[in-house]
N, C-alpha and C. Protein backbone atom coordinates (compact mmCIF):
# COMPACT_ATOMS: atom_id res chain seq x y z
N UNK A 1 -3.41 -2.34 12.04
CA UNK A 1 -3.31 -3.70 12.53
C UNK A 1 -3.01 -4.67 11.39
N UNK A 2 -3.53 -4.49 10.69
CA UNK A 2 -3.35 -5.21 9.46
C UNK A 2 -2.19 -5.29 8.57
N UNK A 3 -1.55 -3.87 8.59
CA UNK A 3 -0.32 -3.91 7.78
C UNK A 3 0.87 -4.65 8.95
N UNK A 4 0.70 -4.18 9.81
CA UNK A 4 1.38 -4.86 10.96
C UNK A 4 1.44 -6.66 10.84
N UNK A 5 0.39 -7.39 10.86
CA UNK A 5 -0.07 -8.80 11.07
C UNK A 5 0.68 -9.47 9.31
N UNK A 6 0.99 -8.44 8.72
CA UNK A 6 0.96 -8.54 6.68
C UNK A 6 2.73 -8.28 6.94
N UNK A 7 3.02 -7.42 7.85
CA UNK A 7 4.79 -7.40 8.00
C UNK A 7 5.29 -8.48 8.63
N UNK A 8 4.46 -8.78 10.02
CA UNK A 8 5.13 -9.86 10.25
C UNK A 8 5.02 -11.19 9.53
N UNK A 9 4.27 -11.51 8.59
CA UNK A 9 4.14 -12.48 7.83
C UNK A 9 5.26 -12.43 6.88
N UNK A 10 5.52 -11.34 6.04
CA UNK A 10 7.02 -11.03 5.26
C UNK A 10 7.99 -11.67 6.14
N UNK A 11 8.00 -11.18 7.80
CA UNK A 11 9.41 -11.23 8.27
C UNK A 11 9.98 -12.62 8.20
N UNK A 12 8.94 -13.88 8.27
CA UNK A 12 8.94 -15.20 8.88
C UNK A 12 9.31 -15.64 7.41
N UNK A 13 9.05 -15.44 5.86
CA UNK A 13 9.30 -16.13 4.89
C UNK A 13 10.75 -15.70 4.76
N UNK A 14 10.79 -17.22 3.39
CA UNK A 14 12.25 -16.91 3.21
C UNK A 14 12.79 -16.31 2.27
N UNK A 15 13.96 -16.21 1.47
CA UNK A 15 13.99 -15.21 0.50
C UNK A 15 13.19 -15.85 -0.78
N UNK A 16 13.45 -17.22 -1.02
CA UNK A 16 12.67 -17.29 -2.26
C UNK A 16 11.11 -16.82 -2.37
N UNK A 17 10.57 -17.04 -0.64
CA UNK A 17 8.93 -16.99 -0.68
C UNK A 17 8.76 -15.43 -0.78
N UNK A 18 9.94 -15.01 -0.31
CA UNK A 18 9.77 -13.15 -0.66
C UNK A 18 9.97 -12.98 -2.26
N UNK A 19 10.88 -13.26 -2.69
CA UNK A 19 10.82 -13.54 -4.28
C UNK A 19 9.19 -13.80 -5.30
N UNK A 20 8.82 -15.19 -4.95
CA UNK A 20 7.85 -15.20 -5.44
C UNK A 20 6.19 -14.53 -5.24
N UNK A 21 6.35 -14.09 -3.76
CA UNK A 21 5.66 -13.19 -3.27
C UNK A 21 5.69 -11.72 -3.94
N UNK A 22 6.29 -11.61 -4.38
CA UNK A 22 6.96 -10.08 -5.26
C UNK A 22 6.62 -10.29 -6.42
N UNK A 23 6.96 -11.58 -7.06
CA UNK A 23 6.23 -11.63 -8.10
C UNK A 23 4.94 -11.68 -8.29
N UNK A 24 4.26 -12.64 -7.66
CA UNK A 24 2.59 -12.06 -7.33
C UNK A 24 1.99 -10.85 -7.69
N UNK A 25 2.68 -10.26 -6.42
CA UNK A 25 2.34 -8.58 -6.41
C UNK A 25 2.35 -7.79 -7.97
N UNK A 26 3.78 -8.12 -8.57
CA UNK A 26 3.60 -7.36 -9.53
C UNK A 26 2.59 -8.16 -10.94
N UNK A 27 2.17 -9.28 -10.21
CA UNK A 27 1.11 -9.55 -11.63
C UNK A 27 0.11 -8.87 -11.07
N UNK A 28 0.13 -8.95 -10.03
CA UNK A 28 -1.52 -7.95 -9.85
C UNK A 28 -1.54 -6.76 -10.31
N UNK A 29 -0.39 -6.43 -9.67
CA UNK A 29 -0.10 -4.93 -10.12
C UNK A 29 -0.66 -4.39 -11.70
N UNK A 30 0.45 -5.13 -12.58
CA UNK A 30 -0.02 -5.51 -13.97
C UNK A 30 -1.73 -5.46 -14.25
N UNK A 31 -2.77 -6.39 -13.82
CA UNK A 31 -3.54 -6.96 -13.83
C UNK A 31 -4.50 -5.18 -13.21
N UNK A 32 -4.19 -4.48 -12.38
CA UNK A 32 -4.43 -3.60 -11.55
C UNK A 32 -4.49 -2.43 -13.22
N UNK A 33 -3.31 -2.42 -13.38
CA UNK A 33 -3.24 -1.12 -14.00
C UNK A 33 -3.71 -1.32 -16.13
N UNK A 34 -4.10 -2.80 -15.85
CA UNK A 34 -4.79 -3.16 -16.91
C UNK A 34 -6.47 -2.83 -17.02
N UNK A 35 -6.86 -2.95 -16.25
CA UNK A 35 -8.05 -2.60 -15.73
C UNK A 35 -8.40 -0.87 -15.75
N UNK A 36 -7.49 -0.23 -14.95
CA UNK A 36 -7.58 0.98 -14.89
C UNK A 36 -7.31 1.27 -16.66
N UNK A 37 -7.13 1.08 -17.02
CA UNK A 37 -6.42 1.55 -18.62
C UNK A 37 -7.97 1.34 -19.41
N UNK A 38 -8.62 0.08 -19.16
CA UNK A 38 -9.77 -0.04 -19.92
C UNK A 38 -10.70 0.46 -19.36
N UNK A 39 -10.63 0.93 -17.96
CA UNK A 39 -11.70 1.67 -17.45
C UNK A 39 -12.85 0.76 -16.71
N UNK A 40 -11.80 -0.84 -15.99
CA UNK A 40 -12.78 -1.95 -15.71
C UNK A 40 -12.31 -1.96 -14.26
N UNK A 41 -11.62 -0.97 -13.62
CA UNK A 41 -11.00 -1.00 -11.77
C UNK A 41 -12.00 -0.06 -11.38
N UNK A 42 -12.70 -1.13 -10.18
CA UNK A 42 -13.27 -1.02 -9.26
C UNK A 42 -12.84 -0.30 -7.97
N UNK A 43 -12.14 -1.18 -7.58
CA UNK A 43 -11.26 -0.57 -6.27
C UNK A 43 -9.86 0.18 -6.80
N UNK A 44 -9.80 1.59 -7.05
CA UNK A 44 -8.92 2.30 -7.22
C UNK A 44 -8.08 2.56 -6.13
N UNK A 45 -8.52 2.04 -4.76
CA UNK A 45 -7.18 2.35 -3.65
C UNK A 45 -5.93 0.82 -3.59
N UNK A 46 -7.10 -0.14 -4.29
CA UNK A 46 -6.09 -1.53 -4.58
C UNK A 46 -4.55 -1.28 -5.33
N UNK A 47 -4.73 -0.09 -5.91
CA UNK A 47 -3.52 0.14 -6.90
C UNK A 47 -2.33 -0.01 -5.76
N UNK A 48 -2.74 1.19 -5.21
CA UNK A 48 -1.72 2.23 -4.01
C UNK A 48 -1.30 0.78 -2.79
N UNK A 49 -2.42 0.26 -2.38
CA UNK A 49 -2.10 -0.86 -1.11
C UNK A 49 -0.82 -2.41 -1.85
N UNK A 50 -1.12 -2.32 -3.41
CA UNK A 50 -0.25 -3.08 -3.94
C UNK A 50 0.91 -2.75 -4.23
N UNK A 51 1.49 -1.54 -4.56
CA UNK A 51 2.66 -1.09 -4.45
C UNK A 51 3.04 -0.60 -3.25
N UNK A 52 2.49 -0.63 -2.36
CA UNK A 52 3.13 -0.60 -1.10
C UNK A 52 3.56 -2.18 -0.61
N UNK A 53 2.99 -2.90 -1.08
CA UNK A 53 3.31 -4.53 -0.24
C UNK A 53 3.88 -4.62 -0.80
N UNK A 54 4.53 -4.35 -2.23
CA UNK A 54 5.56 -4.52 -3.06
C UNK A 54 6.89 -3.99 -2.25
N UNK A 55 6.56 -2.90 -2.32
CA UNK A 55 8.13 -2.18 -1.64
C UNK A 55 8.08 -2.74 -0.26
N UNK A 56 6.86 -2.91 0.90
CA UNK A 56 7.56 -3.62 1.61
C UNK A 56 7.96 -5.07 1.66
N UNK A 57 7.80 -5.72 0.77
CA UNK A 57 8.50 -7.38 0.89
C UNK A 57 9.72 -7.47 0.09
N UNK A 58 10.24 -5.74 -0.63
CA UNK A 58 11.64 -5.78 -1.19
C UNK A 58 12.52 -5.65 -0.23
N UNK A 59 11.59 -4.47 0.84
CA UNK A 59 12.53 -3.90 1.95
C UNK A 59 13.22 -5.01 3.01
N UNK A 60 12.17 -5.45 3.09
CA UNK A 60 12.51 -6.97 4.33
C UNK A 60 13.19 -7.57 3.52
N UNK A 61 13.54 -8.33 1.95
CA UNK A 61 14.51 -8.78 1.53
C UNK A 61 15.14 -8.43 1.85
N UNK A 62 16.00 -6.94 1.77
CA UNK A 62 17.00 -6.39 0.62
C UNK A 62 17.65 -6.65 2.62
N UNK A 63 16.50 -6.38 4.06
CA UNK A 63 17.28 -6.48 5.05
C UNK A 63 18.07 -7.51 5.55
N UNK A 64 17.45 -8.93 4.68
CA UNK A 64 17.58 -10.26 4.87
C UNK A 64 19.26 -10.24 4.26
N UNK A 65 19.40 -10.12 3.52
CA UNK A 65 20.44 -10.16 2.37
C UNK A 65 22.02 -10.08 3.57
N UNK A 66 21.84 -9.34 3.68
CA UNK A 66 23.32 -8.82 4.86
C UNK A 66 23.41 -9.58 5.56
N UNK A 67 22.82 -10.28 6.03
CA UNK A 67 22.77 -11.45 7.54
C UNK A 67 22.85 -12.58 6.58
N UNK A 68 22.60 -12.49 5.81
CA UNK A 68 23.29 -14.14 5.37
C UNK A 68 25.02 -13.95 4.51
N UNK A 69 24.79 -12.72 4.30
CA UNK A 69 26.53 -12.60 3.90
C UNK A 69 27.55 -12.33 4.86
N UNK A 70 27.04 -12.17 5.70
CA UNK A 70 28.29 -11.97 7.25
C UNK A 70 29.19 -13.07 7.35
């Protein structure tokens, strides 16, 4: 339900908010695998759920992209 309610929220932004939304992600990401390195990550499934919202708010870009070049 949740990844569902988290897609359709991707679908409705626009490309920049997918842009900066992506960037987000990958500071966490960053921030994620900084932690794991010093041995200070708590939630080790946070890694995996962040690179997935990553790839999906590229995917919904990359679908966006074609419909505005038609």
């Amino acid at each position: 339900m949740k990844s569902k309610q988290r897609l359709s929220d991707l679908r409705v932004m626009t490309d920049d908010q997918l842009s900066e939304e992506v960037l987000k992600l990958k500071k966490e990401q960053f921030n994620l695998r900084f932690q794991r390195a010093t041995g200070q990550l708590e939630n080790t499934s946070r890694v995996r759920v962040v690179r997935r919202e990553i790839a999906r708010a590229k995917t919904i870009a990359a679908q966006k992209r074609p419909e505005h070049e038609s």
